[in-house]
C-alpha atoms as a PDB file:
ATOM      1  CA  UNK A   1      -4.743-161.743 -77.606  1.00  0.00           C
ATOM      2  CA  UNK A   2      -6.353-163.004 -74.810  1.00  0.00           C
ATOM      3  CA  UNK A   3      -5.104-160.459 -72.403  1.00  0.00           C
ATOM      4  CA  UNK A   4      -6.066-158.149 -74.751  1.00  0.00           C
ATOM      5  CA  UNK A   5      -9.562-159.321 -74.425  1.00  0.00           C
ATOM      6  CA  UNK A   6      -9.595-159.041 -70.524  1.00  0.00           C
ATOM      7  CA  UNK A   7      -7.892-155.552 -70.841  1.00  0.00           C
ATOM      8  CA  UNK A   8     -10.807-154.261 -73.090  1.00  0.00           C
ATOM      9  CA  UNK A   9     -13.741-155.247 -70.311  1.00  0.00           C
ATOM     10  CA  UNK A  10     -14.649-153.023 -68.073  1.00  0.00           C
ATOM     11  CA  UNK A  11     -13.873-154.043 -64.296  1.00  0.00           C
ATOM     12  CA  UNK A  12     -17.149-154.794 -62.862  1.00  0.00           C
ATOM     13  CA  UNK A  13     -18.413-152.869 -59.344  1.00  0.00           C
ATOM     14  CA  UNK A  14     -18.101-155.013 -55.972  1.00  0.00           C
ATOM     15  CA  UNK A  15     -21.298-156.032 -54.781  1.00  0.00           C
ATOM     16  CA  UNK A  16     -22.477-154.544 -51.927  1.00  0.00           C
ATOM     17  CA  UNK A  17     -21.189-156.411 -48.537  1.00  0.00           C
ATOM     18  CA  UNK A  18     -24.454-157.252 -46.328  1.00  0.00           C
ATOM     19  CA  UNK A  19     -24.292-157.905 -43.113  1.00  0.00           C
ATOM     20  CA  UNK A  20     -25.431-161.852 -42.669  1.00  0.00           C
ATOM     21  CA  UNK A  21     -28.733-162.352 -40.636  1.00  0.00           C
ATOM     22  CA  UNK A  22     -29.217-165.974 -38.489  1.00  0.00           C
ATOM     23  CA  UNK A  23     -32.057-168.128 -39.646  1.00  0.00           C
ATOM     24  CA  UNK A  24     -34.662-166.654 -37.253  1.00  0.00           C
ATOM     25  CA  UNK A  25     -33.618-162.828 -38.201  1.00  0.00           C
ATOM     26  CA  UNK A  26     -33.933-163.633 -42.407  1.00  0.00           C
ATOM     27  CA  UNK A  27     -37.477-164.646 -41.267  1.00  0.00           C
ATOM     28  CA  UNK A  28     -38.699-162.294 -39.577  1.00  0.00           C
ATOM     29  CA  UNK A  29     -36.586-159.159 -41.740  1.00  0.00           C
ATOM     30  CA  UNK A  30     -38.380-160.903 -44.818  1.00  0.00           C
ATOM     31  CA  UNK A  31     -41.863-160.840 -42.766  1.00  0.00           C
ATOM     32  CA  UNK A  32     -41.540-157.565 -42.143  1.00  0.00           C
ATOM     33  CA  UNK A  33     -40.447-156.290 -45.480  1.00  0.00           C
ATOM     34  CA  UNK A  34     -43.388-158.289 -47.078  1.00  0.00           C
ATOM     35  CA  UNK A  35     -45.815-155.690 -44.536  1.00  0.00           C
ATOM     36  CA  UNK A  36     -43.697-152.761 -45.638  1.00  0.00           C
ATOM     37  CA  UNK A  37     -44.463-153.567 -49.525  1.00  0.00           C
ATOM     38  CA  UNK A  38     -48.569-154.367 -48.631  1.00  0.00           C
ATOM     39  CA  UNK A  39     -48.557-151.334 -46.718  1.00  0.00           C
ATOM     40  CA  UNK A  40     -46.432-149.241 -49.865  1.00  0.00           C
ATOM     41  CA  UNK A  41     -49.526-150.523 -52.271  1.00  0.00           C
ATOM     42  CA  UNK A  42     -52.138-149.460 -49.493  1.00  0.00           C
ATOM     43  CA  UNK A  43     -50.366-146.376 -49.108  1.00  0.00           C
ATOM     44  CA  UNK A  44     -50.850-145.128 -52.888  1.00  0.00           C
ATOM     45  CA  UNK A  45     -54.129-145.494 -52.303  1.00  0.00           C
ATOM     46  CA  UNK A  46     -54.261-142.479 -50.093  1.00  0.00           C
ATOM     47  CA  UNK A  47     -54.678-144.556 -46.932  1.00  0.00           C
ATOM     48  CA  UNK A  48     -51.341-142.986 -46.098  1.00  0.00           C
ATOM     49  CA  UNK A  49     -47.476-144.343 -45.805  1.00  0.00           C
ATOM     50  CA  UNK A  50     -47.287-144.345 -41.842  1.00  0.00           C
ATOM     51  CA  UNK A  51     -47.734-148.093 -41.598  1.00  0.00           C
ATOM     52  CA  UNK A  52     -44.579-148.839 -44.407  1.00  0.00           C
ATOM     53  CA  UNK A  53     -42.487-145.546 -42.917  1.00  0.00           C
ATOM     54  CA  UNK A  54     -43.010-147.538 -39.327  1.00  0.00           C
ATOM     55  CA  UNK A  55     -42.225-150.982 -40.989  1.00  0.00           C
ATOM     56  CA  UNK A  56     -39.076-149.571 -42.473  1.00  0.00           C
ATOM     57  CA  UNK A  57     -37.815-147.685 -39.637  1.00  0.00           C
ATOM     58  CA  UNK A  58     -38.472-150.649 -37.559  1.00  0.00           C
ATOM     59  CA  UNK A  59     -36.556-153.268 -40.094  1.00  0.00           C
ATOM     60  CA  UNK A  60     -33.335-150.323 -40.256  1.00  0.00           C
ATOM     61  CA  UNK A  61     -33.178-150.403 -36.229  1.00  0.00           C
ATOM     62  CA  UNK A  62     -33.316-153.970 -35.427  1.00  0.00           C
ATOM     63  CA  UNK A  63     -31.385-155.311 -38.582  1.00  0.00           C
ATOM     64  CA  UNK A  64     -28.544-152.691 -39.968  1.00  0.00           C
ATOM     65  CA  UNK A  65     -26.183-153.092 -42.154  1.00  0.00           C
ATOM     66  CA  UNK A  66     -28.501-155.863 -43.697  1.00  0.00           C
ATOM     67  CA  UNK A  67     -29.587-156.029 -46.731  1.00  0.00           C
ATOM     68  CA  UNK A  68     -32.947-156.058 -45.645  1.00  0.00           C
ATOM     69  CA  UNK A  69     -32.110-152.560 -44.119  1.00  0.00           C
ATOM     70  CA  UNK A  70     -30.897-151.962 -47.961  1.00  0.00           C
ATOM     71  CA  UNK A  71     -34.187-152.411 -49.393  1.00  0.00           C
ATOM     72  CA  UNK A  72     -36.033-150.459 -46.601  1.00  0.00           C
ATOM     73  CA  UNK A  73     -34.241-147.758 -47.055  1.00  0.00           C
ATOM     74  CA  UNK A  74     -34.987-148.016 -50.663  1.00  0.00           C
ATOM     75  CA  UNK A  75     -38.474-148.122 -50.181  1.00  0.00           C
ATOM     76  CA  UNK A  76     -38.550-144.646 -48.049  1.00  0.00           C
ATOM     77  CA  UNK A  77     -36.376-143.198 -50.770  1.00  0.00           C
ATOM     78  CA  UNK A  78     -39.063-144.436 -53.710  1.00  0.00           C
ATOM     79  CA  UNK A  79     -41.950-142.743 -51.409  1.00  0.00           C
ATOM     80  CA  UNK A  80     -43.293-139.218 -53.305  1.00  0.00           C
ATOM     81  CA  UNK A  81     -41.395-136.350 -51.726  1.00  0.00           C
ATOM     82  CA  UNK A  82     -44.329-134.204 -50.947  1.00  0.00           C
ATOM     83  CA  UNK A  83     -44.751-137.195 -48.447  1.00  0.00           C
ATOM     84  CA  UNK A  84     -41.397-136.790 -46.518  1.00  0.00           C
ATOM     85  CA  UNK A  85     -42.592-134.024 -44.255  1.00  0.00           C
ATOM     86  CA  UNK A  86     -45.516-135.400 -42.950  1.00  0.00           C
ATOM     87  CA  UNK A  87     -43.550-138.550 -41.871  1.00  0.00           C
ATOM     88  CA  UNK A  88     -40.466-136.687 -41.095  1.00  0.00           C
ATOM     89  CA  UNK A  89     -38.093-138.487 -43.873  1.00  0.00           C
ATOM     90  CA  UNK A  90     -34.534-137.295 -43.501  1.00  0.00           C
ATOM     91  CA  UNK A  91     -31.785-137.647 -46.668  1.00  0.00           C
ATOM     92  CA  UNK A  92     -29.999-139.333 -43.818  1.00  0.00           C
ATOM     93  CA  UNK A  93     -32.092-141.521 -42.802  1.00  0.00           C
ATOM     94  CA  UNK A  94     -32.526-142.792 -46.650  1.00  0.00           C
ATOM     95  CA  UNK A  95     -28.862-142.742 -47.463  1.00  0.00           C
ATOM     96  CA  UNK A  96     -28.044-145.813 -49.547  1.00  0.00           C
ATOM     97  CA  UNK A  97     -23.979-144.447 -49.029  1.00  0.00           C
ATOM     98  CA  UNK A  98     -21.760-146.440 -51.905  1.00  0.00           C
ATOM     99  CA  UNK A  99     -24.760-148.649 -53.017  1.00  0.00           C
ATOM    100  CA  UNK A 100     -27.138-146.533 -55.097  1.00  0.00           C
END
């Protein structure tokens, strides 16, 4: 009966694999997200996205594969299409690939 049981439950998804950052790059990747969610906030409030599309751009280039890089990418996906164009969003460059 037991195996039964196990049979019956679904087989849960991996969890995404993140590359590990040192000590000093956690910091500073968890710095810089903290900007890139101010600047999200400011940005609704039709100051504009360019200072969270730079903060993102900047965490996907210096920490990749991270999941830091994750979440930025996130955040550019989240941001109102009608936006994209004037920052020059790509689907590639907001591809979450297996993790969505």
């Amino acid at each position: 009966t037991e195996n039964k049981k196990q049979a019956a439950e679904p087989a849960k998804p991996a969890k995404p694999q993140f590359r590990q950052l040192s000590e000093i790059e956690q910091i500073e990747a968890e710095r810089l997200f903290e900007v890139a969610i101010k600047a999200r906030s400011m940005g609704r409030l039709q100051t504009g996205f360019k200072l969270m599309v730079d903060t993102c751009r900047q965490i996907i280039e210096k920490f990749p594969g991270s999941a830091y890089a994750f979440k930025a990418k996130r955040l550019l996906r989240d941001m109102p299409k009608r936006f994209w164009p004037r920052y020059k969003i790509t689907e590639e460059e907001v591809d979450l690939g297996n993790f969505k």
